[in-house]
PDB file of N, CA and C in Angstrom:
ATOM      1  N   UNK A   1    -115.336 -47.760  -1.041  1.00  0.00           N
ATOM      2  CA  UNK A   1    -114.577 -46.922  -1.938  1.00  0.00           C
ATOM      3  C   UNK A   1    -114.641 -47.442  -3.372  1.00  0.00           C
ATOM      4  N   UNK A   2    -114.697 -48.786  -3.705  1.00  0.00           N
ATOM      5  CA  UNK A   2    -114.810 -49.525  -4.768  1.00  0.00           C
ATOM      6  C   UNK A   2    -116.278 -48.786  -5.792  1.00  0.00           C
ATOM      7  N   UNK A   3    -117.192 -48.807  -4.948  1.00  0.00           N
ATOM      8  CA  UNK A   3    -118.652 -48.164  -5.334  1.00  0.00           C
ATOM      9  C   UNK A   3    -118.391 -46.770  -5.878  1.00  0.00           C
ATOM     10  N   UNK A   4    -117.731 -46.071  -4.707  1.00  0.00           N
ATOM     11  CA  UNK A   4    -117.391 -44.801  -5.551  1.00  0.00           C
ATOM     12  C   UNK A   4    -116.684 -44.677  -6.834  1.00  0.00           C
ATOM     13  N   UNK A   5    -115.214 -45.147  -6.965  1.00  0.00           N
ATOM     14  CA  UNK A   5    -114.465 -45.102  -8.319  1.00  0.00           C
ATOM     15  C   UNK A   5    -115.457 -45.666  -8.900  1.00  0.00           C
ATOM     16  N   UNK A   6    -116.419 -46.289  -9.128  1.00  0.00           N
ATOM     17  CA  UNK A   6    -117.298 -47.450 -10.217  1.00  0.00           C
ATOM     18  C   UNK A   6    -117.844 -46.609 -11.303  1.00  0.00           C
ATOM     19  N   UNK A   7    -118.887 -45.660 -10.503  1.00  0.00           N
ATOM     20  CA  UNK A   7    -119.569 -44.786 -11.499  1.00  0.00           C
ATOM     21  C   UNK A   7    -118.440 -43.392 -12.138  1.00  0.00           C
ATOM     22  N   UNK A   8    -117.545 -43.544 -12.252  1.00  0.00           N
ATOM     23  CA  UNK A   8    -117.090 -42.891 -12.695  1.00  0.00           C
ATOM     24  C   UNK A   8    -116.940 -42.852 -14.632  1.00  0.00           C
ATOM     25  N   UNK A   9    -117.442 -41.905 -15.158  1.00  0.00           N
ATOM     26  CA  UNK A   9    -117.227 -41.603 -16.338  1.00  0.00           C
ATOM     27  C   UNK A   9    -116.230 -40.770 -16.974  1.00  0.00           C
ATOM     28  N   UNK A  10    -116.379 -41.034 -18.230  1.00  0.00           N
ATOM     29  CA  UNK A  10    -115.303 -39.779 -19.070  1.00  0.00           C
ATOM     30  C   UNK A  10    -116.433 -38.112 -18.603  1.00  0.00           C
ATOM     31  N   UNK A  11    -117.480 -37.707 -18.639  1.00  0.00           N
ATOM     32  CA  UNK A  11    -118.154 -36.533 -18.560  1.00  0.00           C
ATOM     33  C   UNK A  11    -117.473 -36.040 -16.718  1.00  0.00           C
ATOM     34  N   UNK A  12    -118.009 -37.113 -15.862  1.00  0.00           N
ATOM     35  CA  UNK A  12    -117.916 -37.065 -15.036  1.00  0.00           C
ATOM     36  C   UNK A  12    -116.606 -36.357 -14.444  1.00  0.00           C
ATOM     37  N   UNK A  13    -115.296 -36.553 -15.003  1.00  0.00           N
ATOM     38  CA  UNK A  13    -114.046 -36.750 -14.653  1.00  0.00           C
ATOM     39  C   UNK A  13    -113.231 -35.230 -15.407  1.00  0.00           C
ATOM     40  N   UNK A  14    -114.438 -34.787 -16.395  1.00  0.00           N
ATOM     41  CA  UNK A  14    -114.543 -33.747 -17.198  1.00  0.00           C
ATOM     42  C   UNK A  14    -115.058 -32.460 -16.863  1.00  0.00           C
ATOM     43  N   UNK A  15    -115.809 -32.886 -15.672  1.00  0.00           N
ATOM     44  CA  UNK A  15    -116.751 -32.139 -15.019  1.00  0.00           C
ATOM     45  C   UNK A  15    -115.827 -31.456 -13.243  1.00  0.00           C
ATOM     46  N   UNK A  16    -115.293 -32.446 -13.493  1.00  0.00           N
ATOM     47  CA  UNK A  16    -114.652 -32.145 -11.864  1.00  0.00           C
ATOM     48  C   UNK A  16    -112.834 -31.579 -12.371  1.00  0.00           C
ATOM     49  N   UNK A  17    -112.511 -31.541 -13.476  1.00  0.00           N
ATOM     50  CA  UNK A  17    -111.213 -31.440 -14.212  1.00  0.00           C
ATOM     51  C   UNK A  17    -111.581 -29.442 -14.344  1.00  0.00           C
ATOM     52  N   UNK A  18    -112.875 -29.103 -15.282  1.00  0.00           N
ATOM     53  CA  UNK A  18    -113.207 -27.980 -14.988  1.00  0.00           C
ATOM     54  C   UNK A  18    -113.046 -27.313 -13.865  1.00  0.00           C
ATOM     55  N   UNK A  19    -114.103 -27.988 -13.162  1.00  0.00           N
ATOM     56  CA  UNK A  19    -114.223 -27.128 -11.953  1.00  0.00           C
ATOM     57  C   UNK A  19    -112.987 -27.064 -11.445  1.00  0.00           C
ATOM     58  N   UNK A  20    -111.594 -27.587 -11.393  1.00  0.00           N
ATOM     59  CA  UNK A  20    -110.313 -27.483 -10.929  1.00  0.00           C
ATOM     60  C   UNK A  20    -109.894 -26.552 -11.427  1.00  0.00           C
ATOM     61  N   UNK A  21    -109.902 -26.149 -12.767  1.00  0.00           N
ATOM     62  CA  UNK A  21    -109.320 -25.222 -13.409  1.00  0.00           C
ATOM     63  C   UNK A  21    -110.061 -24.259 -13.109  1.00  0.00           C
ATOM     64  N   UNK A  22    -111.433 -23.606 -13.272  1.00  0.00           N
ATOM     65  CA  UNK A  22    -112.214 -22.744 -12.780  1.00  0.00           C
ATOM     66  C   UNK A  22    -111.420 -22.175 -11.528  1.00  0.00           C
ATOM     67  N   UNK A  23    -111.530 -23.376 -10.464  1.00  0.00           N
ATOM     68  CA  UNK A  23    -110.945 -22.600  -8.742  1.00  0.00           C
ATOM     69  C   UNK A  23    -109.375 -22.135  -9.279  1.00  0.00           C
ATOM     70  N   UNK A  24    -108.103 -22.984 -10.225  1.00  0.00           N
ATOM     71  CA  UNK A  24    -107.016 -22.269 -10.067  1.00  0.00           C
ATOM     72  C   UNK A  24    -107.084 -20.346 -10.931  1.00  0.00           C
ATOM     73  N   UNK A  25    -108.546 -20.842 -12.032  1.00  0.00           N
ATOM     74  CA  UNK A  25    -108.136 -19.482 -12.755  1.00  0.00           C
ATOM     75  C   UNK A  25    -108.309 -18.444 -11.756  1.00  0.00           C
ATOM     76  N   UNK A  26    -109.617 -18.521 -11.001  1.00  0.00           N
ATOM     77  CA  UNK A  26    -110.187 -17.554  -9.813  1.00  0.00           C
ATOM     78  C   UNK A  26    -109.197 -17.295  -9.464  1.00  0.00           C
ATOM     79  N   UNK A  27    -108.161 -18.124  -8.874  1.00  0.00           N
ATOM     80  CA  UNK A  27    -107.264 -17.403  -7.743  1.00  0.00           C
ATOM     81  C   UNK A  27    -105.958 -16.979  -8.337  1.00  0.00           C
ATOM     82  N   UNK A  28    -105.461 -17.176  -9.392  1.00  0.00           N
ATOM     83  CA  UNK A  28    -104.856 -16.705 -10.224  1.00  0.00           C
ATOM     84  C   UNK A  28    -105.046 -14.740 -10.302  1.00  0.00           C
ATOM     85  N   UNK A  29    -106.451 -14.746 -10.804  1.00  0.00           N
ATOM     86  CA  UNK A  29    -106.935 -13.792 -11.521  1.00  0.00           C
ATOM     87  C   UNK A  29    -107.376 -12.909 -10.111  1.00  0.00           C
ATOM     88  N   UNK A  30    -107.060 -13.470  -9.154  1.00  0.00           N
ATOM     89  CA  UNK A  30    -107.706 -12.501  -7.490  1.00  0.00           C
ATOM     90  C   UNK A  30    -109.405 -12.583  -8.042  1.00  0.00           C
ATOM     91  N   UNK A  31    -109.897 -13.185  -8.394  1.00  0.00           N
ATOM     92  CA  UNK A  31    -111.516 -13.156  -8.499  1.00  0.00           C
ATOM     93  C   UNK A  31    -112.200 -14.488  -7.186  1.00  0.00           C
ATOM     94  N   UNK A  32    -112.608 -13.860  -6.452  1.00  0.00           N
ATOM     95  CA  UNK A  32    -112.896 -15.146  -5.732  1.00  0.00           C
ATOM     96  C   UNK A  32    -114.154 -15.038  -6.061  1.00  0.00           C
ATOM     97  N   UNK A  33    -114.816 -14.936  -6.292  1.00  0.00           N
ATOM     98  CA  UNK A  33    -116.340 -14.871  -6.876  1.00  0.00           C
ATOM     99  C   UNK A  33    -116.079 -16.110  -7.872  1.00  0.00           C
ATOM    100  N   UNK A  34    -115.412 -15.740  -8.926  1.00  0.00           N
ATOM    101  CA  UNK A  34    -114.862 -17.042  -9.926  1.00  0.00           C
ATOM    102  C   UNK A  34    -114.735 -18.666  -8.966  1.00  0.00           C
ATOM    103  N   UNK A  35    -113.907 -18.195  -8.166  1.00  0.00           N
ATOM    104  CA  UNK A  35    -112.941 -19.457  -7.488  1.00  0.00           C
ATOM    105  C   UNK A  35    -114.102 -20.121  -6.860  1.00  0.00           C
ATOM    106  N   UNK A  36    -115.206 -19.274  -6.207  1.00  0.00           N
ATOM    107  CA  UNK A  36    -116.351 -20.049  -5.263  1.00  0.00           C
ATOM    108  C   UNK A  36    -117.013 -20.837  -6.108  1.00  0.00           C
ATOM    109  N   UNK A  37    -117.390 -20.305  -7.077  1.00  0.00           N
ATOM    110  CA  UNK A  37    -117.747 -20.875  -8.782  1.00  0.00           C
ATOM    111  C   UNK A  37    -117.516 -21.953  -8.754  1.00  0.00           C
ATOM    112  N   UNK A  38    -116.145 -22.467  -8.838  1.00  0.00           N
ATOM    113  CA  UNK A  38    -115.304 -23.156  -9.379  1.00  0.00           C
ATOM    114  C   UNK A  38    -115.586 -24.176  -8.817  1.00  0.00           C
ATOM    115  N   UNK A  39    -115.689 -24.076  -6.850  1.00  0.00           N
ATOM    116  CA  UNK A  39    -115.180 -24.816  -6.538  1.00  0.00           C
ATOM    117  C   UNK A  39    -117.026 -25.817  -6.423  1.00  0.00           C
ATOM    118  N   UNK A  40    -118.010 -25.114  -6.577  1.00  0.00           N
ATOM    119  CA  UNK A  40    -118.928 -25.514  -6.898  1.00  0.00           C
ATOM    120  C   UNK A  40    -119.383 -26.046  -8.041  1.00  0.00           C
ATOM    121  N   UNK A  41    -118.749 -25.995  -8.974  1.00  0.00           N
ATOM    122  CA  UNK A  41    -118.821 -26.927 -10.149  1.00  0.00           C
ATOM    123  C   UNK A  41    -117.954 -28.267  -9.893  1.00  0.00           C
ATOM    124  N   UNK A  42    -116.634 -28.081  -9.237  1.00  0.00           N
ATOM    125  CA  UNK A  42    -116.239 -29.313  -8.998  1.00  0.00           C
ATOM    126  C   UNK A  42    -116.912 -30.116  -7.962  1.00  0.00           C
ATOM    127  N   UNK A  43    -117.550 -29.426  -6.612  1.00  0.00           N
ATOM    128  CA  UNK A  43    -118.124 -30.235  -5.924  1.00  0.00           C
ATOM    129  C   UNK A  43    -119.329 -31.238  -6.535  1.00  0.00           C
ATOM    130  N   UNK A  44    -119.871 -30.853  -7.479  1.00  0.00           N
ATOM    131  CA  UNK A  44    -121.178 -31.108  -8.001  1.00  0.00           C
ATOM    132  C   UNK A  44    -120.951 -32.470  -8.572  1.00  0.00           C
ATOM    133  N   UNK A  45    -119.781 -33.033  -9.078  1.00  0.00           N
ATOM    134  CA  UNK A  45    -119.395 -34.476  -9.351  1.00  0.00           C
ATOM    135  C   UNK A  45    -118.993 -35.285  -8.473  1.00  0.00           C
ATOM    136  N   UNK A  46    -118.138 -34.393  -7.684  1.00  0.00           N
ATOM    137  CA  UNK A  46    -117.296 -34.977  -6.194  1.00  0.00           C
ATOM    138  C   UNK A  46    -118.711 -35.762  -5.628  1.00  0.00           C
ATOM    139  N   UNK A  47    -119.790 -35.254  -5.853  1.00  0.00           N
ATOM    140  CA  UNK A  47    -120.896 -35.467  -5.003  1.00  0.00           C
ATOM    141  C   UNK A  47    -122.058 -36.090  -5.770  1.00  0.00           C
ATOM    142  N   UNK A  48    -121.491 -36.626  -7.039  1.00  0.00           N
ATOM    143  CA  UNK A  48    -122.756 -36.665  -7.685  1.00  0.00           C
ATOM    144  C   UNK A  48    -123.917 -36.350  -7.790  1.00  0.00           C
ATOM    145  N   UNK A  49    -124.306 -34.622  -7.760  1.00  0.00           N
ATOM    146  CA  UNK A  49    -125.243 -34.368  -7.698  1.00  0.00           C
ATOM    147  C   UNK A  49    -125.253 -33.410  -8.959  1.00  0.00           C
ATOM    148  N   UNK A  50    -126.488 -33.181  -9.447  1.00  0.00           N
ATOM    149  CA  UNK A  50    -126.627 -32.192 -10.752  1.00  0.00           C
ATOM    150  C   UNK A  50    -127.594 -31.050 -10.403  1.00  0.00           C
ATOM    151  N   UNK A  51    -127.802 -30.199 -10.719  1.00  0.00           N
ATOM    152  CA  UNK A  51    -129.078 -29.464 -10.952  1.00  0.00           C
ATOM    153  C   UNK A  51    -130.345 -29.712 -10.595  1.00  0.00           C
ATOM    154  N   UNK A  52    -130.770 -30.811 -11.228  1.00  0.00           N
ATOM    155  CA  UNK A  52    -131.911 -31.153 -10.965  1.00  0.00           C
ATOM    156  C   UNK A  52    -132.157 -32.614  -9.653  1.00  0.00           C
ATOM    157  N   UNK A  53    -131.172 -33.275  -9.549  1.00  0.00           N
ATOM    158  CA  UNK A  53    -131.432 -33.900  -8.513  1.00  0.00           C
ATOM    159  C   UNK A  53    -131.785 -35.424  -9.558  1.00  0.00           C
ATOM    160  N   UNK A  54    -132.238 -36.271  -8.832  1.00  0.00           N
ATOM    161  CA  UNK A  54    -132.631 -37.863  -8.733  1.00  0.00           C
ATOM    162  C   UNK A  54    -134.224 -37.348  -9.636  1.00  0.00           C
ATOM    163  N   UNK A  55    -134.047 -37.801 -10.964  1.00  0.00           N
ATOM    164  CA  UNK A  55    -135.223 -37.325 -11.640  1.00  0.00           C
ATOM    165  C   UNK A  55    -136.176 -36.389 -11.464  1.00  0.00           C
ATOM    166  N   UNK A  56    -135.600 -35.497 -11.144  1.00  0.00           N
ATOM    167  CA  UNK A  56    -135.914 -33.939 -10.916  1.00  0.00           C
ATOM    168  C   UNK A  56    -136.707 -33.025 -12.286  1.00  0.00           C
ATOM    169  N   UNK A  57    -135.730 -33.310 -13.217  1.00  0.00           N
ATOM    170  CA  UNK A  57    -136.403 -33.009 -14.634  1.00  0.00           C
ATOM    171  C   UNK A  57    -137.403 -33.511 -15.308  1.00  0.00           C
ATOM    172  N   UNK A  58    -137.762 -34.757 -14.677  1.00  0.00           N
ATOM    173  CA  UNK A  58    -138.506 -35.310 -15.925  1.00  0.00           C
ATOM    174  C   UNK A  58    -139.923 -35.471 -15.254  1.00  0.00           C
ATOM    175  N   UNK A  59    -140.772 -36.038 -15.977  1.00  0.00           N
ATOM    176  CA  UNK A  59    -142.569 -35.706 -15.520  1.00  0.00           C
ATOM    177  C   UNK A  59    -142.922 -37.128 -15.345  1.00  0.00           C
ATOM    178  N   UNK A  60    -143.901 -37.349 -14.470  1.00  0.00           N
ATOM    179  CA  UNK A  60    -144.579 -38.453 -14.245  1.00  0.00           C
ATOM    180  C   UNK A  60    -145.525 -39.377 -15.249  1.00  0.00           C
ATOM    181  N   UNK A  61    -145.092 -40.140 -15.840  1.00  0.00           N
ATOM    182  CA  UNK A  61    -146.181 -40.692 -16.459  1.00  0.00           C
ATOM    183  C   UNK A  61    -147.840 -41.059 -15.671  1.00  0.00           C
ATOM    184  N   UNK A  62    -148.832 -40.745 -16.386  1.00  0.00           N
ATOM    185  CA  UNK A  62    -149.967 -41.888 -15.914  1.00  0.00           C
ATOM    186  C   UNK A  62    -150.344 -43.235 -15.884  1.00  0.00           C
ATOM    187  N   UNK A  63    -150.183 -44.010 -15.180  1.00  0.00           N
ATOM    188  CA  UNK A  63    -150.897 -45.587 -14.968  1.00  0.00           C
ATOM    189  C   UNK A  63    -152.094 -45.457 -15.893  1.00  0.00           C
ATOM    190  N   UNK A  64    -152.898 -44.881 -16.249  1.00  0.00           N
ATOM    191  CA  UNK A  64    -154.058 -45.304 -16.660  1.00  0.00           C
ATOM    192  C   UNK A  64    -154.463 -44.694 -17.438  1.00  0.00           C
ATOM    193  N   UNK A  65    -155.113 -43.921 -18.818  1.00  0.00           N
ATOM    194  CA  UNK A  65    -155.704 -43.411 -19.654  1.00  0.00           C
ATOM    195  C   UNK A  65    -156.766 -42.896 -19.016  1.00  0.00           C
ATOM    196  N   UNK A  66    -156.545 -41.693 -18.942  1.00  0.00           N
ATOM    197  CA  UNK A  66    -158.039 -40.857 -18.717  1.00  0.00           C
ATOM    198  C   UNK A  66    -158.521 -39.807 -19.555  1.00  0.00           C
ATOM    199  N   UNK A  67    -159.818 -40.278 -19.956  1.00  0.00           N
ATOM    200  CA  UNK A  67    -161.161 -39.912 -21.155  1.00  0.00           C
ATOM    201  C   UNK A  67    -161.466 -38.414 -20.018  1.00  0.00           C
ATOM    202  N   UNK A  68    -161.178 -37.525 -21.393  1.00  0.00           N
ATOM    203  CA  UNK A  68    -161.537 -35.931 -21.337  1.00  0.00           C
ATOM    204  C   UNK A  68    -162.939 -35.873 -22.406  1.00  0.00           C
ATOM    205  N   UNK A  69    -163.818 -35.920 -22.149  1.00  0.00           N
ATOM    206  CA  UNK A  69    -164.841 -35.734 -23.494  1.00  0.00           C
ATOM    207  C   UNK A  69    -164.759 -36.368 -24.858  1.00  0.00           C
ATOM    208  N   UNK A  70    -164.340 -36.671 -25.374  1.00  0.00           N
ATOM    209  CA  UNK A  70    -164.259 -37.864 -26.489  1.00  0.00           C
ATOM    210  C   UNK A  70    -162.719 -38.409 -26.637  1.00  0.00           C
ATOM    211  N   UNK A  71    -162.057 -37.554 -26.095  1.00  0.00           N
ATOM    212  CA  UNK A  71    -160.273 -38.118 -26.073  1.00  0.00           C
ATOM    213  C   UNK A  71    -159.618 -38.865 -25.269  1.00  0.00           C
ATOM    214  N   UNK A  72    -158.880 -39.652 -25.286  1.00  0.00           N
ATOM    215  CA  UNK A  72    -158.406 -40.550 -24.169  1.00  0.00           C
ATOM    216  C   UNK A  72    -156.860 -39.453 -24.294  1.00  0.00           C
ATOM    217  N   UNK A  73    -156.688 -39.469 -23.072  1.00  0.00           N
ATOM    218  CA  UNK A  73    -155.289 -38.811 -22.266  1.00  0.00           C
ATOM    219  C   UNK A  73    -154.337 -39.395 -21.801  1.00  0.00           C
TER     220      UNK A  73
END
């Protein structure tokens, strides 16, 4: 449990504070479409997971320089 509270940030804590408010506006407002929303934006910290996943976004560098016709790549 120690591991979990650890990574906790200010974004993080910002992120799951939304999504709380999101699920009370939904059900407030009778929108559950909203509230499912909601409760999926808060899960998404609960769980540390984002969008893209464990370097999901970003591109692979090359190990080695590779020569295209007079250019190195």
């Amino acid at each position: 449990m120690k591991n979990y509270r650890k990574n906790w940030k200010i974004m993080r804590v910002l992120r799951v504070a939304l999504g709380i408010f999101i699920i009370v506006q939904g059900i407030v407002a009778k929108e559950w479409i909203l509230a499912g929303l909601g409760s999926l934006f808060a899960l998404m910290p609960l769980m540390n997971i984002g969008c893209c996943g464990v370097s999901g976004c970003s591109t692979p560098v090359p190990r080695t320089p590779k020569k295209i016709g007079r250019y190195i790549v």
